[in-house]
C-alpha atoms as a PDB file:
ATOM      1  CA  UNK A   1      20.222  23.889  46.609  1.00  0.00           C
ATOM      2  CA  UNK A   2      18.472  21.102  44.905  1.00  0.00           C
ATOM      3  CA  UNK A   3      19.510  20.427  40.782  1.00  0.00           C
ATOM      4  CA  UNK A   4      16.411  20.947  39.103  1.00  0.00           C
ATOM      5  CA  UNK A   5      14.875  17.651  37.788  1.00  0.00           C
ATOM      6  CA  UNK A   6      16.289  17.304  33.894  1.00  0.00           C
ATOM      7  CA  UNK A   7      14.025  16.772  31.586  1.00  0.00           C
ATOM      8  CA  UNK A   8      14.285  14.388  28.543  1.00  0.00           C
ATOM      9  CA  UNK A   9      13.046  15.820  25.268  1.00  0.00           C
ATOM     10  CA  UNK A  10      11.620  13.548  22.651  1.00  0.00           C
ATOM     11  CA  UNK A  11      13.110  12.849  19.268  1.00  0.00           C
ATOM     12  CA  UNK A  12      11.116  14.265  16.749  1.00  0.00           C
ATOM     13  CA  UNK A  13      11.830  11.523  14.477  1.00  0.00           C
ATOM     14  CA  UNK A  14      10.279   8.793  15.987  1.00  0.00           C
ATOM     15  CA  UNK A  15       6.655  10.908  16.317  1.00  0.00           C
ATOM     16  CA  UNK A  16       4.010   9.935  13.411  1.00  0.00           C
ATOM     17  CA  UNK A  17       3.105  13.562  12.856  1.00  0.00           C
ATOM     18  CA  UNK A  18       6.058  14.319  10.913  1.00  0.00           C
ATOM     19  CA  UNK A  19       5.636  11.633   8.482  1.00  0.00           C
ATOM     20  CA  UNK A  20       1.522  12.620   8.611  1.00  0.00           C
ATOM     21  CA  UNK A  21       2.948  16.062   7.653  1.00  0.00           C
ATOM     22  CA  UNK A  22       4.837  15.239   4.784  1.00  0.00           C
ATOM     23  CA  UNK A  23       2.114  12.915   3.768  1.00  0.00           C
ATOM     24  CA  UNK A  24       0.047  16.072   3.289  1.00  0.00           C
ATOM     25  CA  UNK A  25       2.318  18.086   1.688  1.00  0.00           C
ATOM     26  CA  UNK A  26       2.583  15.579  -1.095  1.00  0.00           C
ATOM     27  CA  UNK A  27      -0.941  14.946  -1.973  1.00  0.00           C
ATOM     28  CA  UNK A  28      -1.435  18.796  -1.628  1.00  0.00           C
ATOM     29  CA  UNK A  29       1.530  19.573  -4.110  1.00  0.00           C
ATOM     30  CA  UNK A  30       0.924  16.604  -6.443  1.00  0.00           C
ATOM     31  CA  UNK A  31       0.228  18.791  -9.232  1.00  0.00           C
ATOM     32  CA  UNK A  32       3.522  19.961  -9.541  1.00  0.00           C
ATOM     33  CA  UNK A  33       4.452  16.141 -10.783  1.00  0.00           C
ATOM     34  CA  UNK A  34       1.377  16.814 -13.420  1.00  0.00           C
ATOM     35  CA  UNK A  35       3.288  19.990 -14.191  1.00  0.00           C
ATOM     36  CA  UNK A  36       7.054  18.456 -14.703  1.00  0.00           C
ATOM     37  CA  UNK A  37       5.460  15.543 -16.912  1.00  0.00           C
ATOM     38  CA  UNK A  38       3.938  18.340 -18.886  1.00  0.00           C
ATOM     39  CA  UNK A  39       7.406  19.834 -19.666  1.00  0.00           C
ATOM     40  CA  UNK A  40       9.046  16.901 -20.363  1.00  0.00           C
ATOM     41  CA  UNK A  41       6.630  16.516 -22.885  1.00  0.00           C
ATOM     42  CA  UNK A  42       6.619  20.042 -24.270  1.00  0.00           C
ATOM     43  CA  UNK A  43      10.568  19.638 -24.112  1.00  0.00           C
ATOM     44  CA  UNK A  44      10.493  16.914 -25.968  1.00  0.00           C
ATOM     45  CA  UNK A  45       8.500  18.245 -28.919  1.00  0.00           C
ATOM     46  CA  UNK A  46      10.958  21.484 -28.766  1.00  0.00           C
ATOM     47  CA  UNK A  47      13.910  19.197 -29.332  1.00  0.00           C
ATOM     48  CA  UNK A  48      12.444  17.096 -31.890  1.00  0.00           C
ATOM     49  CA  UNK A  49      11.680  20.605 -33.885  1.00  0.00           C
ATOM     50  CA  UNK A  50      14.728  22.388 -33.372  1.00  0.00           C
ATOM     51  CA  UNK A  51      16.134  19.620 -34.340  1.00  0.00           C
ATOM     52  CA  UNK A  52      14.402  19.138 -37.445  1.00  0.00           C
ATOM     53  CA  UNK A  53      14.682  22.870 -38.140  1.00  0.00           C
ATOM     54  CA  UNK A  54      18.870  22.440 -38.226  1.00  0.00           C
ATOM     55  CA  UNK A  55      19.061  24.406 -35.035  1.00  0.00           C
ATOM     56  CA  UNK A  56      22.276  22.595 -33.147  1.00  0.00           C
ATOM     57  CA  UNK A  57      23.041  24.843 -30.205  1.00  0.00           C
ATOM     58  CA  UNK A  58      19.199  25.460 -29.215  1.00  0.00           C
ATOM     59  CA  UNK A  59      18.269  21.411 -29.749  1.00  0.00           C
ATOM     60  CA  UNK A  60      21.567  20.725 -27.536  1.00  0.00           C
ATOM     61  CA  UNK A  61      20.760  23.087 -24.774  1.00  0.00           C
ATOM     62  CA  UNK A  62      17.070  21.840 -25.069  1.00  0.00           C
ATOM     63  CA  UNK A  63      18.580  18.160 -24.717  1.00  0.00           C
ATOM     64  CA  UNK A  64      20.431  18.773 -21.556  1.00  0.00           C
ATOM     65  CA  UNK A  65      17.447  20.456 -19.715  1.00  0.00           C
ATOM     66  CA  UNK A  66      15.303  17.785 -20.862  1.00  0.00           C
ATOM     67  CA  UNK A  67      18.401  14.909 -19.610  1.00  0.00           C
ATOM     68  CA  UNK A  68      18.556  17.030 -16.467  1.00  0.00           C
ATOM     69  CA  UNK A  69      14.286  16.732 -16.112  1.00  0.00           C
ATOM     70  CA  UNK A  70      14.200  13.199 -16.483  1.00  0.00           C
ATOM     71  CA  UNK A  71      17.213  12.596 -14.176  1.00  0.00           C
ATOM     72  CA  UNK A  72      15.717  14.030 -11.539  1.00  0.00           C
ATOM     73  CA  UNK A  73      11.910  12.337 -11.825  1.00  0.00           C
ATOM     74  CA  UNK A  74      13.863   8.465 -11.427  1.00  0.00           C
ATOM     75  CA  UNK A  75      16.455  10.109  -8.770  1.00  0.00           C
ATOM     76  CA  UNK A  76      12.707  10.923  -7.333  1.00  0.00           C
ATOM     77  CA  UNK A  77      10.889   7.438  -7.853  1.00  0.00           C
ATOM     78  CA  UNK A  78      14.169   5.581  -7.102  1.00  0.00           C
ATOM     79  CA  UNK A  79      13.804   7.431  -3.381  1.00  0.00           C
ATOM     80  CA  UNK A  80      10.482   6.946  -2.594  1.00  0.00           C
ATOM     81  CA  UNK A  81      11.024   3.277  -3.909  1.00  0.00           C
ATOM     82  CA  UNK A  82      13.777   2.785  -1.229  1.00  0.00           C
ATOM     83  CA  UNK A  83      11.077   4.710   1.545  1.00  0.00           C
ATOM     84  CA  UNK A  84       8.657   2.151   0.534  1.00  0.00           C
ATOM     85  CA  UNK A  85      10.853  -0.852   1.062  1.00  0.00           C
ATOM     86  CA  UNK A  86      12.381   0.508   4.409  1.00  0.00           C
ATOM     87  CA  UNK A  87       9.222   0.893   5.444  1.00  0.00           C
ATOM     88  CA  UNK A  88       8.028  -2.006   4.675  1.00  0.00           C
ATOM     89  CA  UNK A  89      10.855  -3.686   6.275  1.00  0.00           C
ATOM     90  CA  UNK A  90      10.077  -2.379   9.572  1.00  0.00           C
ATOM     91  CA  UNK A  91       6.681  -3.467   9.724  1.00  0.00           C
ATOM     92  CA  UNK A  92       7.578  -6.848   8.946  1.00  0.00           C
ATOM     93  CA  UNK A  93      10.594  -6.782  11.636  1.00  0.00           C
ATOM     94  CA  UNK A  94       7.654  -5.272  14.068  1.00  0.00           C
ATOM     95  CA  UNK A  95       5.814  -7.923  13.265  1.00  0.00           C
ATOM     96  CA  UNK A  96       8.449 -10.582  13.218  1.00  0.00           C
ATOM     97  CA  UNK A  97       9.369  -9.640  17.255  1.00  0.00           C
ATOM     98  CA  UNK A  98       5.727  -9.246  18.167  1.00  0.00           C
ATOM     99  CA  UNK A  99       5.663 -13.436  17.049  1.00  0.00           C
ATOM    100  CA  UNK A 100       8.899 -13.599  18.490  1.00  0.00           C
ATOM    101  CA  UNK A 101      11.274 -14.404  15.906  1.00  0.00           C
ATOM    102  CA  UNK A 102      14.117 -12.281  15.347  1.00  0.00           C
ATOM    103  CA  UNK A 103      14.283  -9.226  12.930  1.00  0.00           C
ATOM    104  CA  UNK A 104      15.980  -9.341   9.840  1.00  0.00           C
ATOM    105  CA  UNK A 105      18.868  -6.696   9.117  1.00  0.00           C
ATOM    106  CA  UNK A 106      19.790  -6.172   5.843  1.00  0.00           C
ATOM    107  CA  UNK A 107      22.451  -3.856   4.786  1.00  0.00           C
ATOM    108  CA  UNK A 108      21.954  -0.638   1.901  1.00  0.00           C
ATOM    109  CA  UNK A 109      23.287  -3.559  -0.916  1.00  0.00           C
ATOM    110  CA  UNK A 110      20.540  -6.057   0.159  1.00  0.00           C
ATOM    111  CA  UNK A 111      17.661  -3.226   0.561  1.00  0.00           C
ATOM    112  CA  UNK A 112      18.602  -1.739  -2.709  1.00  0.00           C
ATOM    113  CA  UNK A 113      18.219  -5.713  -4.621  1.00  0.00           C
ATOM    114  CA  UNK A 114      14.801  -5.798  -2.574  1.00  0.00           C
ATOM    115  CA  UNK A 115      13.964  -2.550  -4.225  1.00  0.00           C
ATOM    116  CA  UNK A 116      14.384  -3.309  -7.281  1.00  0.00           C
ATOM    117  CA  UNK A 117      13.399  -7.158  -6.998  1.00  0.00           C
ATOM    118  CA  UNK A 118      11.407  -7.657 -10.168  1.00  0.00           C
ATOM    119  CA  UNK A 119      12.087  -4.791 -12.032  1.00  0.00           C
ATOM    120  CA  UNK A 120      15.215  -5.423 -14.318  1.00  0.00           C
ATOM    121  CA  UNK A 121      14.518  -6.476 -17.515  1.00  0.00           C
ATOM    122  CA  UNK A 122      16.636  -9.637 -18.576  1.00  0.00           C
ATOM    123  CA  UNK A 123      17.103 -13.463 -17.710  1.00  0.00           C
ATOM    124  CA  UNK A 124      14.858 -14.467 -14.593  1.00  0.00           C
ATOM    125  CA  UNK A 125      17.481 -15.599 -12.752  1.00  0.00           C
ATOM    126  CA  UNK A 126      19.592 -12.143 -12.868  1.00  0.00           C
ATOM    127  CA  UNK A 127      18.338 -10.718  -9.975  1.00  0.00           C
ATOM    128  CA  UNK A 128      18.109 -13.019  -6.542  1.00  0.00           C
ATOM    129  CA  UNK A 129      14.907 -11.553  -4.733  1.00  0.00           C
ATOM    130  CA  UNK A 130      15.663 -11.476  -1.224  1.00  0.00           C
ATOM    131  CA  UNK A 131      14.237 -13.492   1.190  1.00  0.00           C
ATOM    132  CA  UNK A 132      13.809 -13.408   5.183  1.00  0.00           C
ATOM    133  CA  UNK A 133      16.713 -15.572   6.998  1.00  0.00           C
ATOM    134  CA  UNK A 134      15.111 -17.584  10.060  1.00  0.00           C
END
């Protein structure tokens, strides 16, 4: 009795297709961003005329739905910000080893500050853009 030769299976995760996929479903369901923006603008309008009208409990409840709407579109652009940047990390550490230097690791505190390099309003000097270490 001979032990059957084992097979190892593939990790999923390190296939393009999945990424390819999810590519796909985005630009196919792109309208649905369309359709939020459209909300928050029609909530907005709501709240200014309940408001107006003296309506508390209805402009409050209108308030948090519209708080709740927004939260969730920068939860959204701050994670496909921090894709991006990962992303574009590994290229350049793919890149970096194909010339043969070393890759550069940089821990969630120092991809988050490369993220948002750029984008904080303030003194020029507030936020340190990172920069590769030779």
């Amino acid at each position: 009795m001979s032990n059957p030769a084992t097979v190892k299976k593939a990790s999923r995760s390190n296939e393009k297709r999945p990424r390819e996929e999810n590519e796909i479903f985005h630009q196919d369901y792109a309208f649905l961003d369309e359709l939020r923006q459209s909300d928050i603008q029609e909530l907005k309008k709501a709240h200014r005329s309940a408001k107006r009208d003296g309506n508390a409990p209805l402009a409050d409840r209108i308030h948090r739905n519209l708080l709740r709407l927004e939260n969730q579109q920068k939860a959204e652009t701050v994670r496909q910000k921090m894709e991006q940047t990962r992303a574009e990390l590994r290229r350049e550490n793919i890149e970096r080893m194909n010339r043969g230097e070393r890759p550069v690791y940089l821990n969630n505190a120092e991809l988050v500050a490369r993220a948002n390099c750029g984008t904080t309003a303030g003194p020029p000097n507030r936020v340190d853009c990172i920069t590769d270490k030779d």
